[in-house]
N, C-alpha and C. Protein backbone atom coordinates (compact mmCIF):
# COMPACT_ATOMS: atom_id res chain seq x y z
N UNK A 1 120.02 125.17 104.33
CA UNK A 1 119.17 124.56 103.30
C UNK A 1 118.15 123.63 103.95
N UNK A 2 116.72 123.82 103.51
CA UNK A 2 116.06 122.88 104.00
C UNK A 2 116.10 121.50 103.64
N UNK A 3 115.57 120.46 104.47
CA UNK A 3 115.47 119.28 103.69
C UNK A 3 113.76 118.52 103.76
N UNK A 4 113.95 118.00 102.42
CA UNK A 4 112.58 117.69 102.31
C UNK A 4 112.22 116.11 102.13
N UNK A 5 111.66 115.53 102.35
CA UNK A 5 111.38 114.22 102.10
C UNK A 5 109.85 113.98 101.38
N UNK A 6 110.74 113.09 100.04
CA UNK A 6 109.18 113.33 99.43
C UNK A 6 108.73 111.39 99.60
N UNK A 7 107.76 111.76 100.73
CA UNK A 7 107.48 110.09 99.97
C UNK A 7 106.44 109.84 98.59
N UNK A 8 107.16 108.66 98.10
CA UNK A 8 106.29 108.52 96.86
C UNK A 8 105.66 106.85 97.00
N UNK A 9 104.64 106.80 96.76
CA UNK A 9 104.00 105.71 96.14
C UNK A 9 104.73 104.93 95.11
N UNK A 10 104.52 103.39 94.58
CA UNK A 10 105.57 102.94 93.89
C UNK A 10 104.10 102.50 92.96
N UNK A 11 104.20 102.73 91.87
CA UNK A 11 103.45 102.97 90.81
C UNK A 11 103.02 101.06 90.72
N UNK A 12 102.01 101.08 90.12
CA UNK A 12 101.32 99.55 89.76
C UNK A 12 101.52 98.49 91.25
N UNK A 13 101.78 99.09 92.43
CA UNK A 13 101.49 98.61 93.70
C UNK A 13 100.81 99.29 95.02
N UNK A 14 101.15 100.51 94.93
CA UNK A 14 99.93 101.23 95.58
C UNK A 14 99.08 101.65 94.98
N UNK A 15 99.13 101.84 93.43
CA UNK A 15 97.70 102.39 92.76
C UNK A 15 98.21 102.33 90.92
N UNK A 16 97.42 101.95 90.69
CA UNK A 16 98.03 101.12 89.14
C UNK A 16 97.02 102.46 88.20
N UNK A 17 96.65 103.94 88.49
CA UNK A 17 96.07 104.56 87.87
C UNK A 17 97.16 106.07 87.86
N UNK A 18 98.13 105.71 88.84
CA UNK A 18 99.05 106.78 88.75
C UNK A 18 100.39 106.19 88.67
N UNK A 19 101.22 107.17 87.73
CA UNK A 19 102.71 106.76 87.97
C UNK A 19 103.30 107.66 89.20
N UNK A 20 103.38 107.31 90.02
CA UNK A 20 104.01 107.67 91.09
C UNK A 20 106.00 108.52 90.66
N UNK A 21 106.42 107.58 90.50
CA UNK A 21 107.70 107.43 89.79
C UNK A 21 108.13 108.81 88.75
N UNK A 22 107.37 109.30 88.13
CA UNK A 22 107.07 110.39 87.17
C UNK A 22 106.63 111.71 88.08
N UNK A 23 105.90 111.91 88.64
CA UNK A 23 105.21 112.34 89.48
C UNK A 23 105.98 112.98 90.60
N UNK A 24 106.67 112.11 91.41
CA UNK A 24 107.21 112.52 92.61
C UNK A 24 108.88 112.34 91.53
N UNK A 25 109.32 112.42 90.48
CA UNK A 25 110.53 113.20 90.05
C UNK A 25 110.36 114.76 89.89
N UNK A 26 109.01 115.16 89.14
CA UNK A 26 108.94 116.29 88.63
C UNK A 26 108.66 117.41 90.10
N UNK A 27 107.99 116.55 91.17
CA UNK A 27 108.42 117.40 91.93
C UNK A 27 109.27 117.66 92.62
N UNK A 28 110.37 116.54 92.90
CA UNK A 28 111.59 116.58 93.33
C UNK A 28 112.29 117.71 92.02
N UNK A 29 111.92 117.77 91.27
CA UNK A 29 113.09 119.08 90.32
C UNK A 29 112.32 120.24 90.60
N UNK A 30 111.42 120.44 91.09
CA UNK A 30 110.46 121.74 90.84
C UNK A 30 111.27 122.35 92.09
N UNK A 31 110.94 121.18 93.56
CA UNK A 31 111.62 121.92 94.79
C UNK A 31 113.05 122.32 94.54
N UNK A 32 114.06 121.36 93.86
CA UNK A 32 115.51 121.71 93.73
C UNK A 32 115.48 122.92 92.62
N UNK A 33 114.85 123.70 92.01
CA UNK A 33 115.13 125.03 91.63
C UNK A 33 115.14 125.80 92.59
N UNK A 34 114.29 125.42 93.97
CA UNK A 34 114.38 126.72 94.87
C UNK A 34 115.21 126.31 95.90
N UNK A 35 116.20 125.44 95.53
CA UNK A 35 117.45 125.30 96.97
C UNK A 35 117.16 124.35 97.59
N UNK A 36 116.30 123.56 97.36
CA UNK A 36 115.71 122.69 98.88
C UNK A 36 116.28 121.41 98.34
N UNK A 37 116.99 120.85 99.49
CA UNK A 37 117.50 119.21 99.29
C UNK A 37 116.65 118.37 99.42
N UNK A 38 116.34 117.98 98.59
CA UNK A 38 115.09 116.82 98.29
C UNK A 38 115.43 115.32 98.14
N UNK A 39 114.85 114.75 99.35
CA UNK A 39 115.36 113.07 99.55
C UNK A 39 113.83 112.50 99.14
N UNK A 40 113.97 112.17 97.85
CA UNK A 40 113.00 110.66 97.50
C UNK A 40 113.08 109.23 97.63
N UNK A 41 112.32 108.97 98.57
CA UNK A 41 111.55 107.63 99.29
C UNK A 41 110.75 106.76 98.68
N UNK A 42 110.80 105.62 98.24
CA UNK A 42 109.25 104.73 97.91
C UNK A 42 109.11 105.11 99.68
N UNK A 43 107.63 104.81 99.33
CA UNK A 43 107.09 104.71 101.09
C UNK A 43 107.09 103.41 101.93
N UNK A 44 107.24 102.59 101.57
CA UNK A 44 107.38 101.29 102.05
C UNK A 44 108.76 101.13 102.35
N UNK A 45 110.02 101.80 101.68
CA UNK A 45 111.58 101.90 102.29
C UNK A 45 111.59 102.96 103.22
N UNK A 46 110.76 103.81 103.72
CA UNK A 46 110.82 105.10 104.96
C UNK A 46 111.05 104.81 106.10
N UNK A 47 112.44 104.79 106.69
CA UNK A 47 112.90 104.27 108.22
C UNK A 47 112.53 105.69 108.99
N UNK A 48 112.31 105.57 110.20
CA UNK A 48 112.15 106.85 111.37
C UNK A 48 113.64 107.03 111.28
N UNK A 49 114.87 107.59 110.92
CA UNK A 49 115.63 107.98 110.70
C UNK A 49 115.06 108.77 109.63
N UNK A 50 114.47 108.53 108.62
CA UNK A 50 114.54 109.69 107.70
C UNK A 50 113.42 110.69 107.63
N UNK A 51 112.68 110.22 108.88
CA UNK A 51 111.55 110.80 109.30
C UNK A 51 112.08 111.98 109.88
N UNK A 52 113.07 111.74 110.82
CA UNK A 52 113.33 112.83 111.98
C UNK A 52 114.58 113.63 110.94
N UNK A 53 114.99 113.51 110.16
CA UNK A 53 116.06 114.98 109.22
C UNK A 53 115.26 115.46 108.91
N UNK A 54 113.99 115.50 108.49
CA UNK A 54 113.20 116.47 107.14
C UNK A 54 112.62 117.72 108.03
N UNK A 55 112.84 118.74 107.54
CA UNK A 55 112.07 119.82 107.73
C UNK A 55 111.10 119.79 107.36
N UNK A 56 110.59 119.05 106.20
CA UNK A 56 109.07 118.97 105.26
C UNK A 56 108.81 117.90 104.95
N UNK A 57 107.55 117.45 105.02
CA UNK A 57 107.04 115.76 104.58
C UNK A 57 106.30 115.94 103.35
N UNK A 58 106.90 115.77 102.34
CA UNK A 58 105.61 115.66 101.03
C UNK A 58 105.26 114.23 101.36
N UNK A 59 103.74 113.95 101.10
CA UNK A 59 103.23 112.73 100.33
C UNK A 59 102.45 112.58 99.44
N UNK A 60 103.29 111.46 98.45
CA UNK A 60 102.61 111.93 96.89
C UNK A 60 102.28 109.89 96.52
N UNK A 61 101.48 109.51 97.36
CA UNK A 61 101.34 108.30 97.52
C UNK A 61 99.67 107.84 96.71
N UNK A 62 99.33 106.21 96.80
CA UNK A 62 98.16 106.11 96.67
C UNK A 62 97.67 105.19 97.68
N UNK A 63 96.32 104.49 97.47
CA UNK A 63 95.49 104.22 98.04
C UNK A 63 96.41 102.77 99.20
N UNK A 64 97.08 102.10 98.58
CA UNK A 64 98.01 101.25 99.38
C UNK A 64 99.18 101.30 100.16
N UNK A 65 99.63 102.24 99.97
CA UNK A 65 100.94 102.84 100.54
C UNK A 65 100.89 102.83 101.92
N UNK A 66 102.37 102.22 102.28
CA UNK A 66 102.29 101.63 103.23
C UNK A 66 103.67 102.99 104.44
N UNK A 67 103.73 103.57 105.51
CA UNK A 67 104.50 104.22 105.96
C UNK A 67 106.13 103.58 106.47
N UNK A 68 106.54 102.74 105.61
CA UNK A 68 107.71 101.95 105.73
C UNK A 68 107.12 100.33 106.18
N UNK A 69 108.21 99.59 106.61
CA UNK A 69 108.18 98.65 106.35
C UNK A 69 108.18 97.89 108.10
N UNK A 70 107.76 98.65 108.98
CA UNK A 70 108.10 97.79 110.18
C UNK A 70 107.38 98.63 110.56
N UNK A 71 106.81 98.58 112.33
CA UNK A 71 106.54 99.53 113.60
C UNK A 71 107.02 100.34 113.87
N UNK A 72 108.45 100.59 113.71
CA UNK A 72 109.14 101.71 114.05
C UNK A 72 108.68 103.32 113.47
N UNK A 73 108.74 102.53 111.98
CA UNK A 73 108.64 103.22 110.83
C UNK A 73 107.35 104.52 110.88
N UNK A 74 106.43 103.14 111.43
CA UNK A 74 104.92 103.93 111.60
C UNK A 74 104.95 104.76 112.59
N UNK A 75 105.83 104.37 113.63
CA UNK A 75 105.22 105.18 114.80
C UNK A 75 105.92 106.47 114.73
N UNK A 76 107.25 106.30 114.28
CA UNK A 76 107.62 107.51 113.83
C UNK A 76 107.14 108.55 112.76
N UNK A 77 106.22 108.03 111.92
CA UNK A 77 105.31 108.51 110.98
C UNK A 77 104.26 109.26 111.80
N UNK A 78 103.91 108.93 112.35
CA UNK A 78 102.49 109.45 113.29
C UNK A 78 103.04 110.56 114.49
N UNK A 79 104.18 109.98 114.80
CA UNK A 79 105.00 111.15 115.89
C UNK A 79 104.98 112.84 114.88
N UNK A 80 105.51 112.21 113.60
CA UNK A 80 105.68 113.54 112.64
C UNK A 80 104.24 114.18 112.37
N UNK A 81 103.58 113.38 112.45
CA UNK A 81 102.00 113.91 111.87
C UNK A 81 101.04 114.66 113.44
N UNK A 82 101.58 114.76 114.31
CA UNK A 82 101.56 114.90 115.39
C UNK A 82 102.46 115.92 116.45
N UNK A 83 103.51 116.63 115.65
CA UNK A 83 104.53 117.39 115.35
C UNK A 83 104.17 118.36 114.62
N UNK A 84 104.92 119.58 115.07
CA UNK A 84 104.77 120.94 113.94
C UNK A 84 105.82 121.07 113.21
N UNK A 85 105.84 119.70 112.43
CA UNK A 85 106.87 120.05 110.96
C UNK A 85 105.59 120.13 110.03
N UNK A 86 106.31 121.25 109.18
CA UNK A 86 104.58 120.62 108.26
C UNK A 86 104.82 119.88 107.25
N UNK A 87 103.31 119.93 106.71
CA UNK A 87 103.04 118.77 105.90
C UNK A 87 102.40 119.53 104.39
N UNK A 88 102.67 118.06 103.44
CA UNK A 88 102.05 118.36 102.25
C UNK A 88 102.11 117.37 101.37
N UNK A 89 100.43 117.04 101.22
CA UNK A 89 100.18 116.41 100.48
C UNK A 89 99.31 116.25 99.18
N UNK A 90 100.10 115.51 97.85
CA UNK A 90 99.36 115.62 96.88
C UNK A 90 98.76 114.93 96.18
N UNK A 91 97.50 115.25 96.13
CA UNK A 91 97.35 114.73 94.87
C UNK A 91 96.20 113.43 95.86
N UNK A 92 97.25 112.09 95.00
CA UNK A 92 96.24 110.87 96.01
C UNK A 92 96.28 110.80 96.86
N UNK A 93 97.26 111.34 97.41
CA UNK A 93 97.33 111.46 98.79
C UNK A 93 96.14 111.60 100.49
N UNK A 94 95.15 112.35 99.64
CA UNK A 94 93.75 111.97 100.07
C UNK A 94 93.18 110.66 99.84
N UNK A 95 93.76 109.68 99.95
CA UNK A 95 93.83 108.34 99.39
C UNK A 95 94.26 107.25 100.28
N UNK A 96 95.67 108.05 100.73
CA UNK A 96 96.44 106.74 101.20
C UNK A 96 96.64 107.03 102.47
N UNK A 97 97.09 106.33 103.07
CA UNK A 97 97.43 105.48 104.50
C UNK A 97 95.85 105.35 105.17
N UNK A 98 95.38 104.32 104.47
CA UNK A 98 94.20 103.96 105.10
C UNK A 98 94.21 103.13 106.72
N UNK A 99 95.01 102.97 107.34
CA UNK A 99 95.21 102.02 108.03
C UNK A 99 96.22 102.92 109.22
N UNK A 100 96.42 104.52 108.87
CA UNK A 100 96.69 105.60 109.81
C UNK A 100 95.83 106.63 109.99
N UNK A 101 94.59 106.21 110.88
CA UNK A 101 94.14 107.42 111.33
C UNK A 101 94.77 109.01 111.42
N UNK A 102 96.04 109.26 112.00
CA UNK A 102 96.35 110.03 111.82
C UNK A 102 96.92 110.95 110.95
N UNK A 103 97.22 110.12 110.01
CA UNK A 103 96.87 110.67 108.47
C UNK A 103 96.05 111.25 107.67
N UNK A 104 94.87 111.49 107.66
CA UNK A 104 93.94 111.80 107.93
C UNK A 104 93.16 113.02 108.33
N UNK A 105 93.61 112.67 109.57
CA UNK A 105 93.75 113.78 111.08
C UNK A 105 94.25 115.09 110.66
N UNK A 106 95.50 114.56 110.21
CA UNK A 106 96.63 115.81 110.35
C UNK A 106 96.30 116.22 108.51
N UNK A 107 96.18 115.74 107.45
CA UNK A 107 95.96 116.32 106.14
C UNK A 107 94.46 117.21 106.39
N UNK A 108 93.10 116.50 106.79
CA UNK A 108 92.06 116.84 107.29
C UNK A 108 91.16 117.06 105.83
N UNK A 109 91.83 116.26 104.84
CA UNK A 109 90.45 115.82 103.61
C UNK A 109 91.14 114.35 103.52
N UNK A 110 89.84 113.79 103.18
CA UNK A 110 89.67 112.65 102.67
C UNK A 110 88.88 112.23 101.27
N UNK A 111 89.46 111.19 100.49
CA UNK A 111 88.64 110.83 99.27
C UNK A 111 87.98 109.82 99.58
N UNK A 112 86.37 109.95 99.36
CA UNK A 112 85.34 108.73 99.72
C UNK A 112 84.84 108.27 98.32
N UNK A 113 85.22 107.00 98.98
CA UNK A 113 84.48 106.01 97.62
C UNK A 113 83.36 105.91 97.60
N UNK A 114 83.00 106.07 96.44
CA UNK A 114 81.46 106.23 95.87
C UNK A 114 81.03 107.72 96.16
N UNK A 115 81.99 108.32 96.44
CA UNK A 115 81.30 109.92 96.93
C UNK A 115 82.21 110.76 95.86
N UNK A 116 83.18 110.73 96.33
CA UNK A 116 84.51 111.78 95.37
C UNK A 116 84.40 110.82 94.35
N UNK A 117 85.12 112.39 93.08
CA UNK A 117 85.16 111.78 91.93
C UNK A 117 86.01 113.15 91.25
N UNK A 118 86.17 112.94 89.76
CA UNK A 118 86.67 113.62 88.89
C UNK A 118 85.75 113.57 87.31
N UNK A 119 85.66 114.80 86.87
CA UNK A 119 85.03 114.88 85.82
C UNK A 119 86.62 114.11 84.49
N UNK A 120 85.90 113.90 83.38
CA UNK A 120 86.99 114.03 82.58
C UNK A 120 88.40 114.56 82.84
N UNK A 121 89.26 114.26 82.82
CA UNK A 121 91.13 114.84 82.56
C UNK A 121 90.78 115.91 81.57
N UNK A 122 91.16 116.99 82.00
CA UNK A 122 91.56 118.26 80.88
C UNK A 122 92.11 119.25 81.65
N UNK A 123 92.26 120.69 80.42
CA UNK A 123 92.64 121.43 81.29
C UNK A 123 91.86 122.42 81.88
N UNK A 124 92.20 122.87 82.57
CA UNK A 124 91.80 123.32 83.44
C UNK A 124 92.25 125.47 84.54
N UNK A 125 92.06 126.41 84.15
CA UNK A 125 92.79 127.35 84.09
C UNK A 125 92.10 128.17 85.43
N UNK A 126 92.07 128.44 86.52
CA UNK A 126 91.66 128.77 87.54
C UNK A 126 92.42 130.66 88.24
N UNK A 127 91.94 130.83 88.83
CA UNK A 127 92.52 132.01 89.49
C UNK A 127 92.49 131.78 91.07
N UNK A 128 93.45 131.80 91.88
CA UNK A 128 93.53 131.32 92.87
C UNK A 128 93.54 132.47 94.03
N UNK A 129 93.34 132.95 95.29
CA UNK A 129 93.00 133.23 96.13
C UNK A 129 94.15 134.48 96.37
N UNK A 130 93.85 135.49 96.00
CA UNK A 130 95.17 136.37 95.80
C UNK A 130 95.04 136.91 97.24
N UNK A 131 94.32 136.65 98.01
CA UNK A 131 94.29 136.97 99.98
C UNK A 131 95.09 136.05 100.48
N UNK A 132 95.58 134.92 100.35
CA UNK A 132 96.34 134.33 101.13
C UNK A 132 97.77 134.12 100.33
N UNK A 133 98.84 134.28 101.21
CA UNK A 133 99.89 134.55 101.08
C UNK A 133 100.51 133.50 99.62
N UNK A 134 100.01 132.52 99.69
CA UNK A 134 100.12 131.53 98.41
C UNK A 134 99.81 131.79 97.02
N UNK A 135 98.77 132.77 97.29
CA UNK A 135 97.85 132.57 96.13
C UNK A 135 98.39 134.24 95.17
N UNK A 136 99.17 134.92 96.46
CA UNK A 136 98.93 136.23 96.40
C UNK A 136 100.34 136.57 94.97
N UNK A 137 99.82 137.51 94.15
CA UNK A 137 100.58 137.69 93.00
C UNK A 137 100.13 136.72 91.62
N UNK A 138 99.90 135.67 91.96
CA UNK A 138 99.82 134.44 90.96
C UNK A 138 98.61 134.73 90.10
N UNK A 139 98.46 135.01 88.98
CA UNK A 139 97.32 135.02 88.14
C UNK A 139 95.91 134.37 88.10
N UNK A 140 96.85 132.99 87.63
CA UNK A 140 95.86 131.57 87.00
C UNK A 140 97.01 130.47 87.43
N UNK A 141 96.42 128.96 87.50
CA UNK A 141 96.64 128.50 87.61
C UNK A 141 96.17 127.37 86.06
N UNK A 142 96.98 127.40 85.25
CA UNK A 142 96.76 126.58 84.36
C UNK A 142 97.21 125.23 83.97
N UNK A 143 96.91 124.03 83.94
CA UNK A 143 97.15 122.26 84.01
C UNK A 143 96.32 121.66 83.54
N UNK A 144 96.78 120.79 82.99
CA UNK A 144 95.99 119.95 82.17
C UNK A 144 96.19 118.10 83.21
N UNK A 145 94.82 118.39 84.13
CA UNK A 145 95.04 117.43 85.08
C UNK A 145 93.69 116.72 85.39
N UNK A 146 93.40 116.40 86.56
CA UNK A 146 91.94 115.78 87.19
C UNK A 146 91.76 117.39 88.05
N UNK A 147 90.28 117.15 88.26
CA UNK A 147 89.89 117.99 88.69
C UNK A 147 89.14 117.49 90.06
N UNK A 148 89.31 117.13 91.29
CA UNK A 148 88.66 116.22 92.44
C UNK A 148 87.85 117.27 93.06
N UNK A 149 86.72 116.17 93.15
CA UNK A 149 85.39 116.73 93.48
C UNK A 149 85.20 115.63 94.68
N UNK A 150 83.98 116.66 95.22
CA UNK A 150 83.39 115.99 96.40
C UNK A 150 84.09 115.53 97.58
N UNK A 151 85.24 115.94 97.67
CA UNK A 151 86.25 115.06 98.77
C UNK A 151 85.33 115.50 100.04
N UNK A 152 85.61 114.63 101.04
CA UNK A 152 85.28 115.30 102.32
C UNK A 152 86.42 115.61 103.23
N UNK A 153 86.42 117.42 103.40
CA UNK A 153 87.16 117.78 104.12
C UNK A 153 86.98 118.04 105.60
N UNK A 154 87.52 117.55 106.60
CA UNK A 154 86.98 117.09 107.97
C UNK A 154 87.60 118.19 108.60
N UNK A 155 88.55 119.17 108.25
CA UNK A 155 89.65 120.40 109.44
C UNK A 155 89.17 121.59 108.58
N UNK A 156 88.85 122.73 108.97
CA UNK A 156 88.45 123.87 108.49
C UNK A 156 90.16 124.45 107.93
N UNK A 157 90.03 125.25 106.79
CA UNK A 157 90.99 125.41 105.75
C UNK A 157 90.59 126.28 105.04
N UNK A 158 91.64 127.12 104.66
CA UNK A 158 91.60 128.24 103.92
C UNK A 158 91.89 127.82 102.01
N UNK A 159 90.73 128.20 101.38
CA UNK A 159 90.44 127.49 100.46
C UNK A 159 91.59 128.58 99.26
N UNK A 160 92.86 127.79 98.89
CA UNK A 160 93.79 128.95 97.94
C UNK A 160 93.05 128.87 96.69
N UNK A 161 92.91 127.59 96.08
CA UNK A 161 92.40 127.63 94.32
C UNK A 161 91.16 126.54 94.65
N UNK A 162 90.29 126.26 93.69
CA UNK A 162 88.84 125.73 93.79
C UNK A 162 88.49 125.89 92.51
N UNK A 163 87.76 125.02 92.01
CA UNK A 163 87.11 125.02 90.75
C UNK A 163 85.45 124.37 90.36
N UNK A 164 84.91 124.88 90.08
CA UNK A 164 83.61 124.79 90.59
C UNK A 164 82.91 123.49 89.42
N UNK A 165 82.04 122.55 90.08
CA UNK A 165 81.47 121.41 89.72
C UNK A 165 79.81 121.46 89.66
N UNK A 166 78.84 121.75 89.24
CA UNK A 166 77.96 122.24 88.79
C UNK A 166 77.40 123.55 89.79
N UNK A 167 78.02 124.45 89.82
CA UNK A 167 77.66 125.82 90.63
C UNK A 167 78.44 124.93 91.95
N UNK A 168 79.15 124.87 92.40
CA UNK A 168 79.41 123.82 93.82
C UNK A 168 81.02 124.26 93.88
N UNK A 169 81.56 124.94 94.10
CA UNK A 169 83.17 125.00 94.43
C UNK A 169 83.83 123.72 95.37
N UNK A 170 84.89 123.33 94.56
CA UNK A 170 85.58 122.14 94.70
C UNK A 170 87.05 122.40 94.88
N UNK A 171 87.54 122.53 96.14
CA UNK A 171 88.96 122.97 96.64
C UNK A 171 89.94 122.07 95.88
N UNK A 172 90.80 123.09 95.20
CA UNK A 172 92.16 122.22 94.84
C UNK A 172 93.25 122.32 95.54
N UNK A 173 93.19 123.53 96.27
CA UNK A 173 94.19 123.65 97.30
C UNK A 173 93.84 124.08 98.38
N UNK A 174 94.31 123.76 99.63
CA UNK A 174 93.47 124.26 101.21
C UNK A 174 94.88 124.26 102.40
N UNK A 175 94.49 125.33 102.54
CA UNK A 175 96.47 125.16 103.27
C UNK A 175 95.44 125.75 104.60
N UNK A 176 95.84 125.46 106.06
CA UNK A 176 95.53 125.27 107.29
C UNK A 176 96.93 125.16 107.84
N UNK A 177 96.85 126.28 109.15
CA UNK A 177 97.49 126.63 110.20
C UNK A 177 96.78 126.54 111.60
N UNK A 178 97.00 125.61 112.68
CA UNK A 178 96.66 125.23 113.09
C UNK A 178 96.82 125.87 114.34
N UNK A 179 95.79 126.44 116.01
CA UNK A 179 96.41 126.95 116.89
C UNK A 179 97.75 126.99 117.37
N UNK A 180 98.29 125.38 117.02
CA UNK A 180 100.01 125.43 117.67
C UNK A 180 100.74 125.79 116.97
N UNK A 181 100.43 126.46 115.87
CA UNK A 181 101.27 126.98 114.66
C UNK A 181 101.20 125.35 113.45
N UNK A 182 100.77 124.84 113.81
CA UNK A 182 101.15 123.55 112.40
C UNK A 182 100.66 124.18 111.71
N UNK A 183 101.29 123.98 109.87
CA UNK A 183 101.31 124.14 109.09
C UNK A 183 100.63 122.98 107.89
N UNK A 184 99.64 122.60 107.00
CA UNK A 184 99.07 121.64 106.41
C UNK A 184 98.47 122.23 104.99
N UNK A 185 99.20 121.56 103.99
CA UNK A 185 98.40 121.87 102.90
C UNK A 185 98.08 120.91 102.07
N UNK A 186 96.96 120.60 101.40
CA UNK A 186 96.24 120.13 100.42
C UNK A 186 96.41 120.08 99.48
N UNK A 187 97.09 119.16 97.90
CA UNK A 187 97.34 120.15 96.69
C UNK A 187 96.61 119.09 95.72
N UNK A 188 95.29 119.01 95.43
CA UNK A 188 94.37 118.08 94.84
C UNK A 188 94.78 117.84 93.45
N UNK A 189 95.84 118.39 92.66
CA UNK A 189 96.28 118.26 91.32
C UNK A 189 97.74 117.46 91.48
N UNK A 190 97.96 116.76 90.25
CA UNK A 190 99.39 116.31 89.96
C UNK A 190 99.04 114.79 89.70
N UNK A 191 97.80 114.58 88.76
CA UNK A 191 97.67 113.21 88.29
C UNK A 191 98.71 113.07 87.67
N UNK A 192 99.36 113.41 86.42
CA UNK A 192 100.89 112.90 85.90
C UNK A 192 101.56 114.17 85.80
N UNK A 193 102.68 113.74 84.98
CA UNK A 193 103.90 114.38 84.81
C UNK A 193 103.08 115.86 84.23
N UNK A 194 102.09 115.58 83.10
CA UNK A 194 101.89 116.96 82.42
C UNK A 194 101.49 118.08 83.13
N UNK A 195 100.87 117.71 84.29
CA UNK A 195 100.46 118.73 85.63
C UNK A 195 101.80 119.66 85.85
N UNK A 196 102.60 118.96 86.28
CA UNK A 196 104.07 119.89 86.65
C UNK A 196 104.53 120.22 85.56
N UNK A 197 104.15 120.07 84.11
CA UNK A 197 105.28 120.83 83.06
C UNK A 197 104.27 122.44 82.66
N UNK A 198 103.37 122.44 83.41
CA UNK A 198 102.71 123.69 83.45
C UNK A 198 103.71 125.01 84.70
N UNK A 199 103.82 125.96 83.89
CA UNK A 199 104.81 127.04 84.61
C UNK A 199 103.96 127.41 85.39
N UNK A 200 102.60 127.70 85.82
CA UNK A 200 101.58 128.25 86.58
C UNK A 200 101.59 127.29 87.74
N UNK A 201 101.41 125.81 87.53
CA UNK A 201 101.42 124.72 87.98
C UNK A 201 102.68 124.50 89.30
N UNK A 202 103.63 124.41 89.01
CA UNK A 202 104.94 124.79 89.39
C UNK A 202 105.06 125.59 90.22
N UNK A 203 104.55 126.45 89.86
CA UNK A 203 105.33 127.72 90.97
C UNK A 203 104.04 127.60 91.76
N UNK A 204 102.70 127.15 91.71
CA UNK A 204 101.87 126.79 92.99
C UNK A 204 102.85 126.11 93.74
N UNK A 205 102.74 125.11 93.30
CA UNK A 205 104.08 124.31 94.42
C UNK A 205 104.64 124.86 94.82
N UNK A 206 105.58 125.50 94.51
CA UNK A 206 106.59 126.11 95.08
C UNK A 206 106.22 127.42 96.11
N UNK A 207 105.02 127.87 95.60
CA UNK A 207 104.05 128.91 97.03
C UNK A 207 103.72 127.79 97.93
N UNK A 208 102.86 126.78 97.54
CA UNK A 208 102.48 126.14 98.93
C UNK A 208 104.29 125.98 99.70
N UNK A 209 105.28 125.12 99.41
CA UNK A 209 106.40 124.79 100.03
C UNK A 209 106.87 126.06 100.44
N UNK A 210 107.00 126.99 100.07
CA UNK A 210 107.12 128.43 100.93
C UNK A 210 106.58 128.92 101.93
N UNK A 211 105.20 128.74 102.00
CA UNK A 211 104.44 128.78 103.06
C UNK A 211 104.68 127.63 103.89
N UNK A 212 104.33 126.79 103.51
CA UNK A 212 105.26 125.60 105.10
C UNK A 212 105.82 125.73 105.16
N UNK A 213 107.12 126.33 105.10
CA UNK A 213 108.64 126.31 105.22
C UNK A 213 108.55 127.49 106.26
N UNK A 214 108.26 128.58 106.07
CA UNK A 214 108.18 130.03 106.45
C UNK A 214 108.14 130.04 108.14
N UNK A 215 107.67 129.35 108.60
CA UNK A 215 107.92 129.04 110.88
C UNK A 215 109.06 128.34 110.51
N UNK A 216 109.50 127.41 110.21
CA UNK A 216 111.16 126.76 110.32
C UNK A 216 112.12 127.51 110.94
């Protein structure tokens, strides 16, 4: 069984516009339908002990979030981001660990202030990239979420779902495999809970975590 570590953001202290708490439950139940032992973290309690069990790093954090609570913590954070376990991050996650370059590095989008943005919350029904192994079978992708625009993505990435902002395609998901085999995906949706009670929604997740999982 794999194990996964989801860090989460702690709601009204790293970012008072998301519930974190809501958020990183629904995906902790989404992964435990498909077998995977799922250990949820605030990110500020993340010791390098629980860095080094996980087969998989979700981060479902915001703009303050901190990679535990000491040096250790961090450096073992950056060892992993620097490592071919993969990674996956959602959502604000293009957001947070401002203060780890290699965070950054290793996700390879970023959200810029005054640049990125989101139109209105709604929904939103997409068809996603039936060429890459994620995307492949899946219809639509239907959620009633944010839609993030403009991010700047700095690592070239294979674009799974995208939704377009005046004629302009705007990646919602970008999963990247890297020469050493790393594994990295992008998942720009999951402002609240109602994102994951979408069945289309869901089982994206559960393609991206298949695809990182899949070199293990």
């Amino acid at each position: 069984m794999s194990e996964v570590l989801l860090v989460s953001g702690v709601s009204g202290r790293d970012d008072p516009w998301h519930d974190f708490g809501a958020t990183s439950a629904a995906i902790a139940e989404i992964l435990a339908t498909d077998g995977l032992d799922v250990a949820l973290l605030p990110s500020g309690e993340v010791r390098d002990a629980d860095l080094e069990a996980a087969d998989l790093l979700v981060v479902n954090c915001g703009l303050d979030s901190a990679p535990g609570a000491d040096s250790a913590a961090t450096a073992a954070f950056v060892e992993v981001l620097r490592s071919r376990r993969p990674v996956l991050g959602v959502h604000t996650a293009a957001n947070a660990f401002a203060a780890v370059p290699a965070w950054t590095d290793r996700l390879g989008v970023r959200w810029v202030e005054g640049v990125s943005m989101h139109p209105p919350i709604g929904w939103l029904a997409e068809p996603p990239d039936q060429a890459h192994p994620i995307g492949a079978g899946l219809d639509v992708v239907e959620a009633f979420d944010e839609r993030y625009s403009n991010l700047d993505i700095n690592r070239p990435a294979e674009i799974v779902l995208f939704h377009s902002l005046d004629g302009v395609e705007q990646p919602l998901s970008l999963a990247r495999q890297d020469p050493d085999g790393r594994r990295t995906v992008y998942d720009a949706l999951g402002h609240g809970p109602e994102s994951y009670a979408s069945t289309s929604r869901g089982e994206l997740l559960r393609r991206e975590v298949n695809w990182l999982l899949a070199t293990r």
